[in-house]
N, C-alpha and C. Protein backbone atom coordinates (compact mmCIF):
# COMPACT_ATOMS: atom_id res chain seq x y z
N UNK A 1 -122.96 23.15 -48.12
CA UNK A 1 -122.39 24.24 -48.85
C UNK A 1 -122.24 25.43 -47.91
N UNK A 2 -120.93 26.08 -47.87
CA UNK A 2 -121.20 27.29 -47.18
C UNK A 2 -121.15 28.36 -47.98
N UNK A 3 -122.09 29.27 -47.48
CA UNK A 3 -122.23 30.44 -48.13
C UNK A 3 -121.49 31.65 -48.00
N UNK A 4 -120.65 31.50 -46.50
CA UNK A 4 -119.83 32.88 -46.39
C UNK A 4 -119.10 32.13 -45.18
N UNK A 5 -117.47 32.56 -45.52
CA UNK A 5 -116.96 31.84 -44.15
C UNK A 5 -116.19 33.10 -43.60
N UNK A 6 -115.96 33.08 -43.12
CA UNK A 6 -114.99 34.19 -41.99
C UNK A 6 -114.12 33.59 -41.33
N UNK A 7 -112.72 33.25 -41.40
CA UNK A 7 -111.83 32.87 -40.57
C UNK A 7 -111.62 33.66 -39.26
N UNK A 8 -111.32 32.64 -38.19
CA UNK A 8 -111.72 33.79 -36.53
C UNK A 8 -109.75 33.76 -37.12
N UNK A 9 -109.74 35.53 -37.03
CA UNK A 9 -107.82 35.69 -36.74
C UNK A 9 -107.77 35.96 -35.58
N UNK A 10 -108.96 36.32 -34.59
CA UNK A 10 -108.99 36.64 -32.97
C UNK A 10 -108.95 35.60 -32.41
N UNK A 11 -108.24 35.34 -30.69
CA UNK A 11 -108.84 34.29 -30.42
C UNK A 11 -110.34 34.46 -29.62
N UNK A 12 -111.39 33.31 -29.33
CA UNK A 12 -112.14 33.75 -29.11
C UNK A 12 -112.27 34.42 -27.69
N UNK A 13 -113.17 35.13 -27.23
CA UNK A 13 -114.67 34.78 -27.53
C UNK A 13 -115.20 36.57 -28.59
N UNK A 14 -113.90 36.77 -29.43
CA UNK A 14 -114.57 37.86 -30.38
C UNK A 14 -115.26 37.04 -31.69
N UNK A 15 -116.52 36.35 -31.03
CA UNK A 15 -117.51 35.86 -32.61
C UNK A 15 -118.60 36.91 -32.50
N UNK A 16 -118.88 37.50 -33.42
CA UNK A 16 -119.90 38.60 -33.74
C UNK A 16 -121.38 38.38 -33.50
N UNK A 17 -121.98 39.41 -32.82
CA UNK A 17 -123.48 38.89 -32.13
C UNK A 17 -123.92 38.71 -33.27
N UNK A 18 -123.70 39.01 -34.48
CA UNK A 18 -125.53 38.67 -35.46
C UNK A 18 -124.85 37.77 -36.11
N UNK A 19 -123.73 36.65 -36.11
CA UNK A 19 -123.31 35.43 -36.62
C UNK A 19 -124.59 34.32 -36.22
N UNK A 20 -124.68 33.73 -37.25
CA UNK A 20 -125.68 32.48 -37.22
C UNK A 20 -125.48 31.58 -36.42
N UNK A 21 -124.20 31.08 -37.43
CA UNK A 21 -123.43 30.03 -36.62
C UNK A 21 -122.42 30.06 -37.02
N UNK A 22 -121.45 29.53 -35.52
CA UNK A 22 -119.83 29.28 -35.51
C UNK A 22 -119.75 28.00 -35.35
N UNK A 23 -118.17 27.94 -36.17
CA UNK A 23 -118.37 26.79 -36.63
C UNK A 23 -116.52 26.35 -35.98
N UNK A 24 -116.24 25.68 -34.70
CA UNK A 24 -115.51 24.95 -33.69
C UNK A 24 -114.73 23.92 -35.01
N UNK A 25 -113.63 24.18 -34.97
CA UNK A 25 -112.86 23.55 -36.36
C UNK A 25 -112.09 22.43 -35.49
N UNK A 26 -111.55 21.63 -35.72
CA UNK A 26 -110.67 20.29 -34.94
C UNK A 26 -109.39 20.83 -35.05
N UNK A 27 -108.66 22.27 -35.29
CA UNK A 27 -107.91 22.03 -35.44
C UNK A 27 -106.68 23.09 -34.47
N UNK A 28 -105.87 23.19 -34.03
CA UNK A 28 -105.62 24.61 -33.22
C UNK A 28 -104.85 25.42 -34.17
N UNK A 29 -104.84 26.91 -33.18
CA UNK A 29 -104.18 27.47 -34.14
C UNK A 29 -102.52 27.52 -34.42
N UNK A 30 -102.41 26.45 -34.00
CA UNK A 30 -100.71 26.03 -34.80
C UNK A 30 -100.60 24.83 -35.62
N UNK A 31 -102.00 24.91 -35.79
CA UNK A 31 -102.27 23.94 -37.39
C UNK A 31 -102.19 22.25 -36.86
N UNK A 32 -102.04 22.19 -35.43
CA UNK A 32 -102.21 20.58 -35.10
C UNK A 32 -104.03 20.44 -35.32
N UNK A 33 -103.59 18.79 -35.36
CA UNK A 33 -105.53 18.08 -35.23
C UNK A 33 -105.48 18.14 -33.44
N UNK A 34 -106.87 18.48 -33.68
CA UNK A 34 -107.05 18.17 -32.12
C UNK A 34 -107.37 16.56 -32.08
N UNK A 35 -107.08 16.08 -30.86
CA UNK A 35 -107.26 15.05 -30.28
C UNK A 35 -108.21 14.97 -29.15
N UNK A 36 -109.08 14.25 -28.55
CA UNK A 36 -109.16 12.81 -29.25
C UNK A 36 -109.91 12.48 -30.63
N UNK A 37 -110.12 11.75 -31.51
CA UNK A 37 -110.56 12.29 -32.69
C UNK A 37 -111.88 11.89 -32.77
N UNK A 38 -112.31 11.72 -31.78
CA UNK A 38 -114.27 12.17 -31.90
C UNK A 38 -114.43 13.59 -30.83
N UNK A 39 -114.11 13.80 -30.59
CA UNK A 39 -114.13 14.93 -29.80
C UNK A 39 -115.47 15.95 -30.39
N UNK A 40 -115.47 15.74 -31.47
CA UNK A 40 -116.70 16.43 -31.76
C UNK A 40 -117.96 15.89 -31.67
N UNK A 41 -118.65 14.79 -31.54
CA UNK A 41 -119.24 13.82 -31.39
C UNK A 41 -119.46 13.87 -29.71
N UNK A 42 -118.50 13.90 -28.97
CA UNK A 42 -118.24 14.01 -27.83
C UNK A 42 -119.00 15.52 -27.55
N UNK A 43 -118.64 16.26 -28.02
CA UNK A 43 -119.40 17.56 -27.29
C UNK A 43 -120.20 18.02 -27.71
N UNK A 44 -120.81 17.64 -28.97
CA UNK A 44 -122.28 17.66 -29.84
C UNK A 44 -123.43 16.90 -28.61
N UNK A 45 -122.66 15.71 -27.98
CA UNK A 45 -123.28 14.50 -27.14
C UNK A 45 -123.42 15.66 -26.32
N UNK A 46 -122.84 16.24 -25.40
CA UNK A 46 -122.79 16.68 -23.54
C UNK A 46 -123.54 17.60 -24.35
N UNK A 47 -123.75 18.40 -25.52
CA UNK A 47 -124.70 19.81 -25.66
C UNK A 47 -126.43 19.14 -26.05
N UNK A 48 -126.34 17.53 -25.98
CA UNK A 48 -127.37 16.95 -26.70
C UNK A 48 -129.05 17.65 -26.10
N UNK A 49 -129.25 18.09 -25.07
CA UNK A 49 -130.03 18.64 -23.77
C UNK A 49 -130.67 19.66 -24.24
N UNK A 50 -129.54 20.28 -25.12
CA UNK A 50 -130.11 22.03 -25.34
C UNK A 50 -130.75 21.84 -26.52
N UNK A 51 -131.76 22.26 -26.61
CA UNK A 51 -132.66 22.29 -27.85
C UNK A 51 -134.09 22.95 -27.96
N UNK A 52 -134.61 23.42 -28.47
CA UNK A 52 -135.81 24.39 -29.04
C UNK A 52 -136.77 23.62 -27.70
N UNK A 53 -137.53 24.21 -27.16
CA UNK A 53 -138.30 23.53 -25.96
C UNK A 53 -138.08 22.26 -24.86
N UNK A 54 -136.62 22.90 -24.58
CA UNK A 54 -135.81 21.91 -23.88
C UNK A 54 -135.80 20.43 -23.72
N UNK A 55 -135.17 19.82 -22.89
CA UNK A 55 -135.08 18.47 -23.29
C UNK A 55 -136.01 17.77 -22.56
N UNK A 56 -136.33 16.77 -23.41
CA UNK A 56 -137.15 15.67 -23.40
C UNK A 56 -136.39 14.31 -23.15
N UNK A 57 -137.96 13.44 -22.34
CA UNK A 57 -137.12 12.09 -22.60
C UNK A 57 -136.63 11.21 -24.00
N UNK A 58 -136.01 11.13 -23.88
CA UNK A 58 -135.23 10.48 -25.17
C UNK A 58 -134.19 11.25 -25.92
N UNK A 59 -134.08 12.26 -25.41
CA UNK A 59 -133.09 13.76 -26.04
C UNK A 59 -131.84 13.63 -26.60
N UNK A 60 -131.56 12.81 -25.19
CA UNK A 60 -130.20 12.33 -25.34
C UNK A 60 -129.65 11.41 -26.47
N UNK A 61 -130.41 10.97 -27.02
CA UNK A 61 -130.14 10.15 -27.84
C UNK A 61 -130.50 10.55 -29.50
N UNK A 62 -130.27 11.74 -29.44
CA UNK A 62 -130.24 12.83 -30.41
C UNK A 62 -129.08 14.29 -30.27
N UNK A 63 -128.82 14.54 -31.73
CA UNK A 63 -127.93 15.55 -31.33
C UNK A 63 -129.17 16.76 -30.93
N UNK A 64 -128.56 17.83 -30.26
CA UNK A 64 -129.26 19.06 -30.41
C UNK A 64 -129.15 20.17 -31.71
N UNK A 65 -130.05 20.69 -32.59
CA UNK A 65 -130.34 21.28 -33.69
C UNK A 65 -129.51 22.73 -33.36
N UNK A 66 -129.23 22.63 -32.45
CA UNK A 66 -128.51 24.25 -32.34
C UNK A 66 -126.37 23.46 -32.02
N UNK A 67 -126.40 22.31 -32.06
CA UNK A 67 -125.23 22.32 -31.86
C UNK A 67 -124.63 20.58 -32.58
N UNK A 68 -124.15 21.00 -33.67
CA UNK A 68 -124.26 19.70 -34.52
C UNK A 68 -123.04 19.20 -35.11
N UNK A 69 -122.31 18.14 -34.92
CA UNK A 69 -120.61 17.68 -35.12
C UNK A 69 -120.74 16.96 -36.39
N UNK A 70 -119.69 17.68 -37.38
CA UNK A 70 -119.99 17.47 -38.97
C UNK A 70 -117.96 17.15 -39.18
N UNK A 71 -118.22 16.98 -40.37
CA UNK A 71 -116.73 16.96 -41.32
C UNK A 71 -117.02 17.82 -42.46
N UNK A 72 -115.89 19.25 -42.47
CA UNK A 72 -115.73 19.86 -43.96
C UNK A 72 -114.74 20.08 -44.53
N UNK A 73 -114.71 19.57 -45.11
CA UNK A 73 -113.32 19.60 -45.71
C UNK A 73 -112.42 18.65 -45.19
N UNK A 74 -112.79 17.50 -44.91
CA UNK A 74 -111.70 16.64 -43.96
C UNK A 74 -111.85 16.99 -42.65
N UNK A 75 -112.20 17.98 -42.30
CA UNK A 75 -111.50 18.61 -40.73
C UNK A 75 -112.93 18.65 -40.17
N UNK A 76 -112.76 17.86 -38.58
CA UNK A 76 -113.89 17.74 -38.02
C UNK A 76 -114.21 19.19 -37.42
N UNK A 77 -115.56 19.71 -37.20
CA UNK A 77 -116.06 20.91 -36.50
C UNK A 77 -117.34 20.03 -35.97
N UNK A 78 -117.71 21.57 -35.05
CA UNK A 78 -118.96 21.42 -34.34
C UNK A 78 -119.53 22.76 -34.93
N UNK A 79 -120.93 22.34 -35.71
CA UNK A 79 -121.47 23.80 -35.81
C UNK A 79 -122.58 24.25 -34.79
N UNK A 80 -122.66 25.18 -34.19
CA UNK A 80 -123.04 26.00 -33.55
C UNK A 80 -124.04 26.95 -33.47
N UNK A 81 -124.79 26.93 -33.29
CA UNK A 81 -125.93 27.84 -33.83
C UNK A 81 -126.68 28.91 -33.26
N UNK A 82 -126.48 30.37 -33.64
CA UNK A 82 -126.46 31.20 -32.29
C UNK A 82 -127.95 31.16 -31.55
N UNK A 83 -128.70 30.29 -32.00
CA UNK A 83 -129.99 30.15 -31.02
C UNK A 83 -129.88 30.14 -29.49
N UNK A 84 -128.75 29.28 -29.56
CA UNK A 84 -128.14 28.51 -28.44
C UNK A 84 -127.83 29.93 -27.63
N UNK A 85 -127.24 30.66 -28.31
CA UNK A 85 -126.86 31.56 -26.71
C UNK A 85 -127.76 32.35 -26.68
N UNK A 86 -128.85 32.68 -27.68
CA UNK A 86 -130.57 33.45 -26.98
C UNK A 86 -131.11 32.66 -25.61
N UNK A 87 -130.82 31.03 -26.12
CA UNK A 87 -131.70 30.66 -25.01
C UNK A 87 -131.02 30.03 -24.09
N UNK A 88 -129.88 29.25 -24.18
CA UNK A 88 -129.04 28.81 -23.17
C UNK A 88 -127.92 29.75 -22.59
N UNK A 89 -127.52 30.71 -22.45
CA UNK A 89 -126.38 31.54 -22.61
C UNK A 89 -125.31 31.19 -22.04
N UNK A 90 -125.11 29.82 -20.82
CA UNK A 90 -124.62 29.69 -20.11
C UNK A 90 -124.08 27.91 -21.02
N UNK A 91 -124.67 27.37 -21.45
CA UNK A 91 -124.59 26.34 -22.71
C UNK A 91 -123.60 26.92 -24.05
N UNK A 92 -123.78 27.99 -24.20
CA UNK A 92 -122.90 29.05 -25.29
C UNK A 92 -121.75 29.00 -24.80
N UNK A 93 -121.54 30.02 -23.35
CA UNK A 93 -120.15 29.91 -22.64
C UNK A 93 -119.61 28.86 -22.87
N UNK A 94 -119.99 27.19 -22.42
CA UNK A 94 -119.47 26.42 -22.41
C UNK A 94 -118.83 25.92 -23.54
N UNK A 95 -119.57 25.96 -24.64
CA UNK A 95 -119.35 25.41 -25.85
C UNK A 95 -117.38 26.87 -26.38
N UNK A 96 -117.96 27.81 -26.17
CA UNK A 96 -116.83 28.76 -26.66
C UNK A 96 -115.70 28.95 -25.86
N UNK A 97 -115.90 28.32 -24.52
CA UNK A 97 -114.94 28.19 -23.67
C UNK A 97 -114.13 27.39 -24.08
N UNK A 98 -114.86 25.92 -24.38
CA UNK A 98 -114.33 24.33 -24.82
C UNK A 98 -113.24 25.14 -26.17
N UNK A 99 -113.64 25.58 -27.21
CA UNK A 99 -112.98 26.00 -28.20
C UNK A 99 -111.62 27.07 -27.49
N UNK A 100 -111.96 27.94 -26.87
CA UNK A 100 -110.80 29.03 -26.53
C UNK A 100 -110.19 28.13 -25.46
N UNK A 101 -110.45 27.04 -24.45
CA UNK A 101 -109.66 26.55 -23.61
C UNK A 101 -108.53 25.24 -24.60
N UNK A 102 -109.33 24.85 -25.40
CA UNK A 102 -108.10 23.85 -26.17
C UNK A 102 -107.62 24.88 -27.74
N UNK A 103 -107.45 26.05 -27.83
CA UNK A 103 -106.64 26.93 -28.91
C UNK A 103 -107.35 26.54 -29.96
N UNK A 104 -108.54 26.02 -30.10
CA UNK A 104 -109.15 25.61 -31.58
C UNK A 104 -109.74 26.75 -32.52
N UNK A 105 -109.41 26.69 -33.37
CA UNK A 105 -109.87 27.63 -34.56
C UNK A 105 -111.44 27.73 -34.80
N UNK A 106 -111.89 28.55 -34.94
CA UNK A 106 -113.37 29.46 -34.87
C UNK A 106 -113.73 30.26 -36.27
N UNK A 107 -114.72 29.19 -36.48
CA UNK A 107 -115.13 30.72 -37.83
C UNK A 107 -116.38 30.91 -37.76
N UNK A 108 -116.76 32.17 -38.38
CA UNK A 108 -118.22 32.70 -38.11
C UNK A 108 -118.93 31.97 -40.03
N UNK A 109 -119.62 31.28 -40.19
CA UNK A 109 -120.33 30.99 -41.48
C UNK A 109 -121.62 30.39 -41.06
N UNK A 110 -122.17 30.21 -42.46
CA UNK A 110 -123.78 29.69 -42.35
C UNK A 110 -123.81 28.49 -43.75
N UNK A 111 -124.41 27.83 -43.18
CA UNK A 111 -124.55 26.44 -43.94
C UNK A 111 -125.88 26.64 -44.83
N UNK A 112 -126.07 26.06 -46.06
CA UNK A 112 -127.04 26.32 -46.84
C UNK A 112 -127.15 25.09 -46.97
N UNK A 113 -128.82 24.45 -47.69
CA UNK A 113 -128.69 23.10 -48.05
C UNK A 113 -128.24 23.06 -49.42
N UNK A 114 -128.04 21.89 -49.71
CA UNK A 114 -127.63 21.50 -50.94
C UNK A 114 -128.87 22.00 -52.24
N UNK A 115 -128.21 22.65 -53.24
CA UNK A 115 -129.53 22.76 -54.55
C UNK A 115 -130.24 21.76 -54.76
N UNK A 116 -131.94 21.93 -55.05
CA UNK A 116 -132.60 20.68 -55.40
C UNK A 116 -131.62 19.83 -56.77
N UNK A 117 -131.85 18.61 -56.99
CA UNK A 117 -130.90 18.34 -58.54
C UNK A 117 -132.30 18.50 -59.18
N UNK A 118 -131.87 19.21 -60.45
CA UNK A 118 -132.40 19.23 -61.21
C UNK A 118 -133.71 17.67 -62.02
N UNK A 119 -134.62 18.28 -62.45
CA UNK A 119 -135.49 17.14 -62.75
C UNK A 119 -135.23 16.26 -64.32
N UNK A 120 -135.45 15.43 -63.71
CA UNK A 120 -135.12 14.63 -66.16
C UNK A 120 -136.20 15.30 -66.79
């Protein structure tokens, strides 16, 4: 569920310092899909390293919690999580570069979990 989305009308790198997380959309801004179509999967993988008390053996074979490749709405993203540029800052660049070097659309939101369901 998102709780507040912000469409980026800038291109980046204007995402706002107290944003949670940005959220790397599949799509550019002349409304094509990006290609190739894991691409998000793909760079969730190369960010797999960065994570809360850096990486460990076996890391890799996990996404990293600050940088996580989802589907919303149909349209693949990578969400982003501004932990990542407290502690990697140079891991951040990369990730917002990847987005501003292929024209991909950027929004600033925060993901909530789903409501408990209710009990019988």
């Amino acid at each position: 569920m998102i709780l507040w989305y912000q469409p980026s009308i800038y291109h980046i790198p204007m995402v706002s310092p107290t944003s949670k997380e940005v959220f790397i959309q599949g799509i550019t801004h002349a409304g094509k899909t990006f290609r190739p179509s894991d691409w998000a999967e793909r760079l969730a993988g190369v960010m797999s390293g960065f994570r809360p008390g850096g990486a460990k053996p076996g890391s890799h074979l996990s996404y990293s919690p600050w940088c996580i490749p989802t589907t919303l709405n149909g349209v693949k993203c990578v969400v982003v999580n501004s932990d990542l540029r407290d502690h990697e800052p140079m891991a951040w660049d990369f990730v917002i570069n990847f987005a501003r070097d292929n024209d991909l659309q950027v929004a600033e939101a925060c993901l909530l979990p789903d409501p408990p369901l209710p009990t019988p």
